[in-house]
ModelCIF file with pLDDT and N, C-alpha, C, O atoms, coordinates in Angstrom:
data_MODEL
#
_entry.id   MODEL 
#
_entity.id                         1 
_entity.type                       polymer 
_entity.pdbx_number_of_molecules   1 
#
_entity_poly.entity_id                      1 
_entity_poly.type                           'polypeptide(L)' 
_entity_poly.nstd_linkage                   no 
_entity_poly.nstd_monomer                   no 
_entity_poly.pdbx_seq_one_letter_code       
;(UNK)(UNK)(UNK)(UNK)(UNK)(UNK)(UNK)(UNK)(UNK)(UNK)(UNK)(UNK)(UNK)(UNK)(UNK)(UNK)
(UNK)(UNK)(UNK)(UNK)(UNK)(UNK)(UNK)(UNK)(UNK)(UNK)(UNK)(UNK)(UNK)(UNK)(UNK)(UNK)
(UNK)(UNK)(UNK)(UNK)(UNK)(UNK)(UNK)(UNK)(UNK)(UNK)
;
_entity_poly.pdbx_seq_one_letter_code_can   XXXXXXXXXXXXXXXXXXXXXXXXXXXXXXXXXXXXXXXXXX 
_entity_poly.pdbx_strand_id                 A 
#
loop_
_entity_poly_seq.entity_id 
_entity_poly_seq.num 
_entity_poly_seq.mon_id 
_entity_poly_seq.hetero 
1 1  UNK n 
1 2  UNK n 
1 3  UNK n 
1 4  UNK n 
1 5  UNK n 
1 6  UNK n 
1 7  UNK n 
1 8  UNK n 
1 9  UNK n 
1 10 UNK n 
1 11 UNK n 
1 12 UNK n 
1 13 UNK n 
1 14 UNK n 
1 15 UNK n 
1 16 UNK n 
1 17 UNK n 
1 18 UNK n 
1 19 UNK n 
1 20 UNK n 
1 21 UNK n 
1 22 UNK n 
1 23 UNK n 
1 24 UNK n 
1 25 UNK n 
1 26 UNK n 
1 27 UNK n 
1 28 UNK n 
1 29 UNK n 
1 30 UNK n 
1 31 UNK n 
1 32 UNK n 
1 33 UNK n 
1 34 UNK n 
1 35 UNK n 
1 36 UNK n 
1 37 UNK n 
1 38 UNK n 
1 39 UNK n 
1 40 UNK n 
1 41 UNK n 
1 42 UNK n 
#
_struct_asym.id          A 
_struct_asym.entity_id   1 
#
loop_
_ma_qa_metric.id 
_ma_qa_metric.mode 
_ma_qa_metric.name 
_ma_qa_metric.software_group_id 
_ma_qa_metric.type 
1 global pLDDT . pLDDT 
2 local  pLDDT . pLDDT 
#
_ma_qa_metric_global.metric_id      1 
_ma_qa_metric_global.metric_value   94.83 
_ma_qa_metric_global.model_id       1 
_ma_qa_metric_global.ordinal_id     1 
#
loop_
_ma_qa_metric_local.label_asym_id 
_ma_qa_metric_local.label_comp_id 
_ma_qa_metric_local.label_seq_id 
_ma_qa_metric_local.metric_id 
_ma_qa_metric_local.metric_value 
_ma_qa_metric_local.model_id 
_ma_qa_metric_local.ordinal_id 
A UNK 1  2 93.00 1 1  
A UNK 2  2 96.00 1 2  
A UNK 3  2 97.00 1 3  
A UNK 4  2 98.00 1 4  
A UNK 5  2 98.00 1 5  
A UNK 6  2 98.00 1 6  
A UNK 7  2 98.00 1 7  
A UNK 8  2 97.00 1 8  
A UNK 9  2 96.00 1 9  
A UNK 10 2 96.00 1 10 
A UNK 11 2 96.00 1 11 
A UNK 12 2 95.00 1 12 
A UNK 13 2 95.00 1 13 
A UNK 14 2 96.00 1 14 
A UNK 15 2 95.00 1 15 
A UNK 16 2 93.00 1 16 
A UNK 17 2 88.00 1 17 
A UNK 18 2 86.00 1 18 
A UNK 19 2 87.00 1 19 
A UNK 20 2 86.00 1 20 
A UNK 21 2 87.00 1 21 
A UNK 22 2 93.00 1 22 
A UNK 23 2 93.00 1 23 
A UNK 24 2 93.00 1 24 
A UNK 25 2 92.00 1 25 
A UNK 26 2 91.00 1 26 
A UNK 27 2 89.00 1 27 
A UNK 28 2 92.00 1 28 
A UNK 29 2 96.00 1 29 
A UNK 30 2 97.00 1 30 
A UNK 31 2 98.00 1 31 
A UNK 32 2 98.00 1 32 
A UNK 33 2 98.00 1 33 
A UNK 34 2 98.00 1 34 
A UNK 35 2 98.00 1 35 
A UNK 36 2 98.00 1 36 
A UNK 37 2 98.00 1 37 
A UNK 38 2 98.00 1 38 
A UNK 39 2 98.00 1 39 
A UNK 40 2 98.00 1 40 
A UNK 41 2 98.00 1 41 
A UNK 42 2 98.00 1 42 
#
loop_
_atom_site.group_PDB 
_atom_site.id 
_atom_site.type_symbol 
_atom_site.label_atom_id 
_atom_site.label_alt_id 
_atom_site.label_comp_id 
_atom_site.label_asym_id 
_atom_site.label_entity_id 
_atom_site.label_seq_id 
_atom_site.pdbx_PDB_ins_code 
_atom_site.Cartn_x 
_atom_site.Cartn_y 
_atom_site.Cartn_z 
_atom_site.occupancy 
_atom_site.B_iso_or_equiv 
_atom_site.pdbx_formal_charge 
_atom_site.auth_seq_id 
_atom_site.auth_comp_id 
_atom_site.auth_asym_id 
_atom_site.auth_atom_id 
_atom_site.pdbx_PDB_model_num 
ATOM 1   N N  . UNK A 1 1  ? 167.121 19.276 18.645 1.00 93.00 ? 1  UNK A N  1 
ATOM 2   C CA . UNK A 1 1  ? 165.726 19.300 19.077 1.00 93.00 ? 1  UNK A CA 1 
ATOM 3   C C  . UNK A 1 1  ? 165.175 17.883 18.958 1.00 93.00 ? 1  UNK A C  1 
ATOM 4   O O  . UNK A 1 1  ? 165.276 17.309 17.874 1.00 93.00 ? 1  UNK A O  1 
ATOM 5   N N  . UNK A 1 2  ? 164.650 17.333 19.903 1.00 96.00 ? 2  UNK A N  1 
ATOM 6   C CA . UNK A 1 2  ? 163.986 15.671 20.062 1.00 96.00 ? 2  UNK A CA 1 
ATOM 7   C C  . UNK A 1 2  ? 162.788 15.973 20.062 1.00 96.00 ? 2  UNK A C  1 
ATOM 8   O O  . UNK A 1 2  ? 162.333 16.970 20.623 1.00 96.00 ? 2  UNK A O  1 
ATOM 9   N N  . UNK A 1 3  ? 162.110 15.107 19.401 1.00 97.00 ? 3  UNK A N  1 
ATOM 10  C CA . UNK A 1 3  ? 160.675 15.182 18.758 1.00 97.00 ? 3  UNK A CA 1 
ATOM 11  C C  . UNK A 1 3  ? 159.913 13.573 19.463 1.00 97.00 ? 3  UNK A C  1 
ATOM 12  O O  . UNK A 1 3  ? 159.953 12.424 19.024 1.00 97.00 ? 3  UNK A O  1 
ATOM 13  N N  . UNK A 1 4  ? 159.155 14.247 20.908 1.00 98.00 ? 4  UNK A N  1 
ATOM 14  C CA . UNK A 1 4  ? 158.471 13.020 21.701 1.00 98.00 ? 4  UNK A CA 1 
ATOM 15  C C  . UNK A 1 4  ? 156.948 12.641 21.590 1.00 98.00 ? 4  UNK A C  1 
ATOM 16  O O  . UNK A 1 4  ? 156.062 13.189 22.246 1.00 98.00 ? 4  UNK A O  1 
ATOM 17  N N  . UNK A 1 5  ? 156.787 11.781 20.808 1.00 98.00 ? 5  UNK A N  1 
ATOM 18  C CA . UNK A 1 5  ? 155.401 11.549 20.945 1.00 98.00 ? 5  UNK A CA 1 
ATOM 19  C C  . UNK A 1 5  ? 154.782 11.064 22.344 1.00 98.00 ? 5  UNK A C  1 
ATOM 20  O O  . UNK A 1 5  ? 155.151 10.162 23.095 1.00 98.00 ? 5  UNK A O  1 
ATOM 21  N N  . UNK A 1 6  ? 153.672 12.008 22.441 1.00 98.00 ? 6  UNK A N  1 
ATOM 22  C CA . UNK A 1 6  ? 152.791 11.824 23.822 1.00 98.00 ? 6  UNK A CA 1 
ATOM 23  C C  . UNK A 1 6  ? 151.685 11.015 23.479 1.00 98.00 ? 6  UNK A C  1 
ATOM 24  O O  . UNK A 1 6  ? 150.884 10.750 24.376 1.00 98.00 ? 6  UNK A O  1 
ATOM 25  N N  . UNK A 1 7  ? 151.476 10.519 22.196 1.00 98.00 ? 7  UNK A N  1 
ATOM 26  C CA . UNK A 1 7  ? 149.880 9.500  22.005 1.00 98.00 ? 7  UNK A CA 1 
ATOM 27  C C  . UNK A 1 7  ? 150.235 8.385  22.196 1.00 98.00 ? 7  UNK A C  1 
ATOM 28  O O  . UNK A 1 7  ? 151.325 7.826  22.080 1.00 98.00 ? 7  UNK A O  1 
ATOM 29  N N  . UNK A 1 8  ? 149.195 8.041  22.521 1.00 97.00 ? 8  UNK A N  1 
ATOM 30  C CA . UNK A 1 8  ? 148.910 6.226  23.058 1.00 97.00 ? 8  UNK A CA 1 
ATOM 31  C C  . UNK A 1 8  ? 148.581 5.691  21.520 1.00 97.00 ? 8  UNK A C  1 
ATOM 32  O O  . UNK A 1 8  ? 147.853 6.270  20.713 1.00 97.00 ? 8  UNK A O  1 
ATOM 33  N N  . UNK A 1 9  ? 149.408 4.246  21.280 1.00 96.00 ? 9  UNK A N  1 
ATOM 34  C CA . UNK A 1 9  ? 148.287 3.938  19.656 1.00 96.00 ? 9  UNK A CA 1 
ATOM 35  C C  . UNK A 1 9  ? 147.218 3.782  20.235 1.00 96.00 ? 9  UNK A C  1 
ATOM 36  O O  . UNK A 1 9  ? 146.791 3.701  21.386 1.00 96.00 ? 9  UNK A O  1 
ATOM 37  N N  . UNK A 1 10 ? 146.589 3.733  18.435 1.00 96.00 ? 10 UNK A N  1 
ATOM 38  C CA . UNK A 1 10 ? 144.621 3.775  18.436 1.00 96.00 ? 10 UNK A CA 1 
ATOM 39  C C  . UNK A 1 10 ? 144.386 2.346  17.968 1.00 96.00 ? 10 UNK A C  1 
ATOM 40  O O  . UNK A 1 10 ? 144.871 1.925  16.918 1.00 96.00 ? 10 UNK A O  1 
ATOM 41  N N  . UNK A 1 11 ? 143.633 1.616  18.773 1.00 96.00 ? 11 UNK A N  1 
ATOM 42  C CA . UNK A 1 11 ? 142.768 0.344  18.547 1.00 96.00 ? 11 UNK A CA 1 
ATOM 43  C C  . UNK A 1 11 ? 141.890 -0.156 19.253 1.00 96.00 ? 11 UNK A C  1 
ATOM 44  O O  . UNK A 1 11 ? 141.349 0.353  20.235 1.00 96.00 ? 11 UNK A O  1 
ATOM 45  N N  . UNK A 1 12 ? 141.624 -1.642 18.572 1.00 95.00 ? 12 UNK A N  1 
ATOM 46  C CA . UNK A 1 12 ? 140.218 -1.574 19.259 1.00 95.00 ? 12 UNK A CA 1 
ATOM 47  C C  . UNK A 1 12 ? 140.573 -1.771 21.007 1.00 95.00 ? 12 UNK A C  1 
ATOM 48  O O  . UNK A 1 12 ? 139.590 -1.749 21.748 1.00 95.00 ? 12 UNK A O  1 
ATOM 49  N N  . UNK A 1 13 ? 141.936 -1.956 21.636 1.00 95.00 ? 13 UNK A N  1 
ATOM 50  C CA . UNK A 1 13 ? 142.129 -2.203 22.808 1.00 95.00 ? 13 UNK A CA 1 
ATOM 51  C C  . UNK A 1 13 ? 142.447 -0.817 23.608 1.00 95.00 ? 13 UNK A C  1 
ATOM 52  O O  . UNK A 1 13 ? 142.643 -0.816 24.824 1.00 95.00 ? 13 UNK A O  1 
ATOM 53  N N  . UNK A 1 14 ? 142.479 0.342  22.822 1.00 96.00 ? 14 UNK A N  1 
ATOM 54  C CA . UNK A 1 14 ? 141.887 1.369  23.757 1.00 96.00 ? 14 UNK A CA 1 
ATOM 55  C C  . UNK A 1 14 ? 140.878 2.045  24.753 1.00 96.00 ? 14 UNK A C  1 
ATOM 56  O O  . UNK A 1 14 ? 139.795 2.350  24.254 1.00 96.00 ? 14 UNK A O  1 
ATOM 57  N N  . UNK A 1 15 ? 141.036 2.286  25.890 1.00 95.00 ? 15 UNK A N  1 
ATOM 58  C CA . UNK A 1 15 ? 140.338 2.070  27.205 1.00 95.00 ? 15 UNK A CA 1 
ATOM 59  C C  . UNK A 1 15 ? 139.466 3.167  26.886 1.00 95.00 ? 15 UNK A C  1 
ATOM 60  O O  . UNK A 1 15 ? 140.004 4.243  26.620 1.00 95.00 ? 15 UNK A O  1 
ATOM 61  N N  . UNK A 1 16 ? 138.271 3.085  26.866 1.00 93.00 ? 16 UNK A N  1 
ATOM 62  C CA . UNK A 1 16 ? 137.622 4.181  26.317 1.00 93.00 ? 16 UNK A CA 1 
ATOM 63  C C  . UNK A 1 16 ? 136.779 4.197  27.820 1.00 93.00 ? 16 UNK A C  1 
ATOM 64  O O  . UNK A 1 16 ? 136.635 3.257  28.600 1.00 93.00 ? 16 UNK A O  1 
ATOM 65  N N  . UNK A 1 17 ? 136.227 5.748  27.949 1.00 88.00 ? 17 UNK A N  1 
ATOM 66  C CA . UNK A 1 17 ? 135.238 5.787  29.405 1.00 88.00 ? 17 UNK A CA 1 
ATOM 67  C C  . UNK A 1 17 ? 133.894 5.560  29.033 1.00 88.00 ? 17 UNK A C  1 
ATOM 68  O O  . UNK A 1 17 ? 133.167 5.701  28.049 1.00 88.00 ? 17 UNK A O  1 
ATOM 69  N N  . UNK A 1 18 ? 133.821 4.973  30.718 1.00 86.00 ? 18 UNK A N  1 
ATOM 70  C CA . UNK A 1 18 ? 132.391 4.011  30.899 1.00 86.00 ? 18 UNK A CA 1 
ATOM 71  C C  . UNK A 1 18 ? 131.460 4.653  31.671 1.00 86.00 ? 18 UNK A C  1 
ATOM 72  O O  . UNK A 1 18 ? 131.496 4.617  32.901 1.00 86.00 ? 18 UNK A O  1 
ATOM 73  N N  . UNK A 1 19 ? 130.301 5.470  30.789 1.00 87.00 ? 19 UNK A N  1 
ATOM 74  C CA . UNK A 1 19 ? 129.126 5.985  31.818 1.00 87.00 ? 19 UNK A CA 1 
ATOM 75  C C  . UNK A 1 19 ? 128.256 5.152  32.466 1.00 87.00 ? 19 UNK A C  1 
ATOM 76  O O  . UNK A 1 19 ? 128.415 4.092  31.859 1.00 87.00 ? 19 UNK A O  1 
ATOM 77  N N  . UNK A 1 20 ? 127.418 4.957  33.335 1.00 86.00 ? 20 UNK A N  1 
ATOM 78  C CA . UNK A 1 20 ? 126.736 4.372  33.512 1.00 86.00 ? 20 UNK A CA 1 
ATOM 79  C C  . UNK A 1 20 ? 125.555 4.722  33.047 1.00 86.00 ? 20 UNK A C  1 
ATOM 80  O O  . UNK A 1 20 ? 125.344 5.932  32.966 1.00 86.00 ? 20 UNK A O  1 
ATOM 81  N N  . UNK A 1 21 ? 124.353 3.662  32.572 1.00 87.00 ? 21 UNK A N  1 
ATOM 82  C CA . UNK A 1 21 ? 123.254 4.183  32.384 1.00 87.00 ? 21 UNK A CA 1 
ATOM 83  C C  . UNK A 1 21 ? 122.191 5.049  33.028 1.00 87.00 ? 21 UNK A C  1 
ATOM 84  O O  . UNK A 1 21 ? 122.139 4.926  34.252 1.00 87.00 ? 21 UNK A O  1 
ATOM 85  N N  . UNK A 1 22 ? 121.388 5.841  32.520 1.00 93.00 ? 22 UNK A N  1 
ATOM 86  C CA . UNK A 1 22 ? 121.085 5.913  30.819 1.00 93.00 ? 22 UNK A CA 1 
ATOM 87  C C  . UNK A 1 22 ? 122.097 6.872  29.843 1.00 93.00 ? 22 UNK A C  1 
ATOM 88  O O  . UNK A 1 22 ? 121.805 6.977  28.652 1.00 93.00 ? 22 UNK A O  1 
ATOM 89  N N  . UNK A 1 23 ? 123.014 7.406  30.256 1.00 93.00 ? 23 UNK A N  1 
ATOM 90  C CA . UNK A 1 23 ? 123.923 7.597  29.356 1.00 93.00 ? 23 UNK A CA 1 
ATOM 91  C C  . UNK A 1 23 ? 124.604 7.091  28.408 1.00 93.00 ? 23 UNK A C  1 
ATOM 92  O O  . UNK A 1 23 ? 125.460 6.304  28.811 1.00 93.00 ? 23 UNK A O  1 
ATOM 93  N N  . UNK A 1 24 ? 124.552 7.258  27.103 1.00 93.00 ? 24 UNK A N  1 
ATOM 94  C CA . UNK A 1 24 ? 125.366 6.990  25.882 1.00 93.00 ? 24 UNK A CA 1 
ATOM 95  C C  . UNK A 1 24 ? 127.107 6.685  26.356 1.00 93.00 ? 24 UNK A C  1 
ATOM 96  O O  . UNK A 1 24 ? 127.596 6.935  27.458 1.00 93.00 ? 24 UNK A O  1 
ATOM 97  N N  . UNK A 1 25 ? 127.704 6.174  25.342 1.00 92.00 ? 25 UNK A N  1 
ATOM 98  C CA . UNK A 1 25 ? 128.803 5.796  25.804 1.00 92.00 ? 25 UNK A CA 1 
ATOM 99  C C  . UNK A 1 25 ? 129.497 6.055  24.018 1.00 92.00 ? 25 UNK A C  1 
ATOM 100 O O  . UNK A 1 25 ? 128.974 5.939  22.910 1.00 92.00 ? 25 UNK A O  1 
ATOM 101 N N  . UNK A 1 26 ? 130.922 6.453  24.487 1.00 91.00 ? 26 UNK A N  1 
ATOM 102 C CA . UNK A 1 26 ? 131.532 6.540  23.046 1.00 91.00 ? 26 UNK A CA 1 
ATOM 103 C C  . UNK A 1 26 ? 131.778 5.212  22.356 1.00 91.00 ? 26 UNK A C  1 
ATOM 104 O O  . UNK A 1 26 ? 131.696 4.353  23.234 1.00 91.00 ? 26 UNK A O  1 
ATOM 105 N N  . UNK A 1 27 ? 132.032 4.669  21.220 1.00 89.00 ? 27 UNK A N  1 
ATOM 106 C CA . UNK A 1 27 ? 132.229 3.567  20.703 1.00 89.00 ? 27 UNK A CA 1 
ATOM 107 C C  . UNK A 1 27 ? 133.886 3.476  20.946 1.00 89.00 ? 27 UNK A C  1 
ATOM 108 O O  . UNK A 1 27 ? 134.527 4.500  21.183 1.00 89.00 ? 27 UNK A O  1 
ATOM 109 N N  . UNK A 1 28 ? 134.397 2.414  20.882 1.00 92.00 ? 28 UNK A N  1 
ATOM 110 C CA . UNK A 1 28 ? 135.695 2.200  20.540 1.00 92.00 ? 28 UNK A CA 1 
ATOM 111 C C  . UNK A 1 28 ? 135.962 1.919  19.504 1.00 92.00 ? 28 UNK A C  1 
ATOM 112 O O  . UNK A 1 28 ? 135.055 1.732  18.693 1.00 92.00 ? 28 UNK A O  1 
ATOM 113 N N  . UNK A 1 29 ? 136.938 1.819  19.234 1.00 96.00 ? 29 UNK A N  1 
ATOM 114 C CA . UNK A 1 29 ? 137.774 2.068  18.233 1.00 96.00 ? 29 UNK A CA 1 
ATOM 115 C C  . UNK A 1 29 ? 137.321 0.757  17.096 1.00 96.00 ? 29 UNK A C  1 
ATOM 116 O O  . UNK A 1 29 ? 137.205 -0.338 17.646 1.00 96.00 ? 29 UNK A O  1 
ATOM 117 N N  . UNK A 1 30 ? 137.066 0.783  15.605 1.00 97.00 ? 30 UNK A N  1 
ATOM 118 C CA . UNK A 1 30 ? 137.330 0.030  14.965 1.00 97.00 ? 30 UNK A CA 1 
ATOM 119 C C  . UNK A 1 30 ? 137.148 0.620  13.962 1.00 97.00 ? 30 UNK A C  1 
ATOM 120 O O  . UNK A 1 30 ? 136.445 1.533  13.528 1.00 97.00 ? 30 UNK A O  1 
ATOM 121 N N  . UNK A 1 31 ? 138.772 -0.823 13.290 1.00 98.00 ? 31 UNK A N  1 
ATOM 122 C CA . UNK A 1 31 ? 138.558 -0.690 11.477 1.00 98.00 ? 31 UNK A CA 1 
ATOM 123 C C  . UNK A 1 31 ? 137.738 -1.531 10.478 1.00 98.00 ? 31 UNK A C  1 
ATOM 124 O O  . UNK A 1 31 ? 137.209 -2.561 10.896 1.00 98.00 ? 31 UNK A O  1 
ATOM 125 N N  . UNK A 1 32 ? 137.641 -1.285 9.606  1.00 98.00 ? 32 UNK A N  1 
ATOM 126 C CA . UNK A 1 32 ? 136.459 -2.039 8.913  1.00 98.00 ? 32 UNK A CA 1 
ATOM 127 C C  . UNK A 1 32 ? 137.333 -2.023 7.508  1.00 98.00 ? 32 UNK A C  1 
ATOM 128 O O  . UNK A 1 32 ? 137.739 -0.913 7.163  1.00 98.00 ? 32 UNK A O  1 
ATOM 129 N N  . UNK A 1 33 ? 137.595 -2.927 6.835  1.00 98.00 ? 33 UNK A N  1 
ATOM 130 C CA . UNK A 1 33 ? 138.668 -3.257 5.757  1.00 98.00 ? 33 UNK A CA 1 
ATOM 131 C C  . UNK A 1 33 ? 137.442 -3.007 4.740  1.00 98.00 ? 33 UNK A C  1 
ATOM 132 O O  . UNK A 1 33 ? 136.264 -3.363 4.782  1.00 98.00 ? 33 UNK A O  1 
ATOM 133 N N  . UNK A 1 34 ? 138.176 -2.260 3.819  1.00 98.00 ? 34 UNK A N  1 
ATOM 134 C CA . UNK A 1 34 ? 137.482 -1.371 2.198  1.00 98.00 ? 34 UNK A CA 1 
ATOM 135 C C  . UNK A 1 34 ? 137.710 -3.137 1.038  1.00 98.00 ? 34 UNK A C  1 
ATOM 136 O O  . UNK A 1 34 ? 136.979 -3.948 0.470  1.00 98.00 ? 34 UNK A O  1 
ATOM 137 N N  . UNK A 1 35 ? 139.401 -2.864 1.292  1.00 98.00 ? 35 UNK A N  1 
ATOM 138 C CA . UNK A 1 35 ? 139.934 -3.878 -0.199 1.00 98.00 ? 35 UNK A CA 1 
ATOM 139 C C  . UNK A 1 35 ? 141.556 -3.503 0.948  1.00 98.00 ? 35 UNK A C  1 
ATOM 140 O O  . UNK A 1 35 ? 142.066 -2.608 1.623  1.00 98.00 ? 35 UNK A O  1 
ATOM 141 N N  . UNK A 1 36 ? 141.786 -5.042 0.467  1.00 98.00 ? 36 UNK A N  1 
ATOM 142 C CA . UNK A 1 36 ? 143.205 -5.056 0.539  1.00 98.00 ? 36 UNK A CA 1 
ATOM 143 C C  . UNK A 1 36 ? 143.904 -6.122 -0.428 1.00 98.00 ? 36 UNK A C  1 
ATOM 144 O O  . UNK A 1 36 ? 144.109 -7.318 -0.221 1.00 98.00 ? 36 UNK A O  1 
ATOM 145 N N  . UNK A 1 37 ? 144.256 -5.218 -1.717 1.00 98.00 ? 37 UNK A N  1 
ATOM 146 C CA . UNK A 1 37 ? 145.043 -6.251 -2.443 1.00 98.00 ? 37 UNK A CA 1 
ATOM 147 C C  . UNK A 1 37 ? 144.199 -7.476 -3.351 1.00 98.00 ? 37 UNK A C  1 
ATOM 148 O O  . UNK A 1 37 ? 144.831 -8.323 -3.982 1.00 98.00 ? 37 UNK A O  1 
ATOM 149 N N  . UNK A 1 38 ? 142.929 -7.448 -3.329 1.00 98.00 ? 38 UNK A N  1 
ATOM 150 C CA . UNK A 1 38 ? 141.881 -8.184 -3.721 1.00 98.00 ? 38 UNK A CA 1 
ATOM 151 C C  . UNK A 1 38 ? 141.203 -7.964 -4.740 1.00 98.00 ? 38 UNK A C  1 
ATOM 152 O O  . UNK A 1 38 ? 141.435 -6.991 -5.458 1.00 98.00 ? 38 UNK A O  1 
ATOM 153 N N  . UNK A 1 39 ? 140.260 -8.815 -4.979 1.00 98.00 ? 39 UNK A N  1 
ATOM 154 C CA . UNK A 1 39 ? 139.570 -7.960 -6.051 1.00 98.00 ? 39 UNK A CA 1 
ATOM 155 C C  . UNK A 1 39 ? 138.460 -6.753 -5.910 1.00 98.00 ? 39 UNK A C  1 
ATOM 156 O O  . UNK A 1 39 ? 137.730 -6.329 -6.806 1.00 98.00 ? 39 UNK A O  1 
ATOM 157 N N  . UNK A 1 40 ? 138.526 -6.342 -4.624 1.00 98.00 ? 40 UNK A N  1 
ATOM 158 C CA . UNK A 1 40 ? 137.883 -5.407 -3.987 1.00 98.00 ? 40 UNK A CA 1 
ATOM 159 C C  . UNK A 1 40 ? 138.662 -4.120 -4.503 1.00 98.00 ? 40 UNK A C  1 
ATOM 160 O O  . UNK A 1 40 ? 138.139 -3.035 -4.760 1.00 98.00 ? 40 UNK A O  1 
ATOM 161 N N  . UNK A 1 41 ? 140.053 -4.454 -4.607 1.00 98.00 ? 41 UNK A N  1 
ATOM 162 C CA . UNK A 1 41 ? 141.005 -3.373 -4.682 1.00 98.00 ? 41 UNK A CA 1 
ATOM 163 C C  . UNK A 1 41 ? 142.344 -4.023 -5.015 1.00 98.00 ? 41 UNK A C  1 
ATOM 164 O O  . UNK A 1 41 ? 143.334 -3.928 -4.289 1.00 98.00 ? 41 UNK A O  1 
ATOM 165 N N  . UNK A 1 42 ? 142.293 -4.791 -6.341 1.00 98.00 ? 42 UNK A N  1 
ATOM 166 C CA . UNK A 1 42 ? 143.658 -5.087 -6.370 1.00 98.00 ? 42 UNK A CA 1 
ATOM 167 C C  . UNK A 1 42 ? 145.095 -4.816 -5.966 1.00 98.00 ? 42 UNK A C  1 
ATOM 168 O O  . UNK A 1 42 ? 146.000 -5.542 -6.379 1.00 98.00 ? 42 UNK A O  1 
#
C-alpha cells in the first residue's frame, strides 16, 4: 500500500484567492517565531 500526499506545503508563498473589493480577503500564511533556542526559550 503507497501512501501519496495530495497537499501543497504551507507558506507565506501560498496562492491564496483574491476578492475584489469590498470584500474581505483571507490572510496568508504566516509564522511569527515564540523562542528559538534563546533566551526567549533556551
Amino acid at each position: 500500500v503507497e501512501i501519496i500526499d495530495l497537499t501543497a506545503p504551507l507558506s507565506d508563498r501560498t496562492p491564496i484567492l483574491q476578492l475584489p473589493e469590498p470584500f474581505g480577503n483571507a490572510s496568508p500564511f504566516r509564522l511569527e517565531e515564540i523562542s528559538r533556542y534563546d533566551d526567549r526559550g533556551p
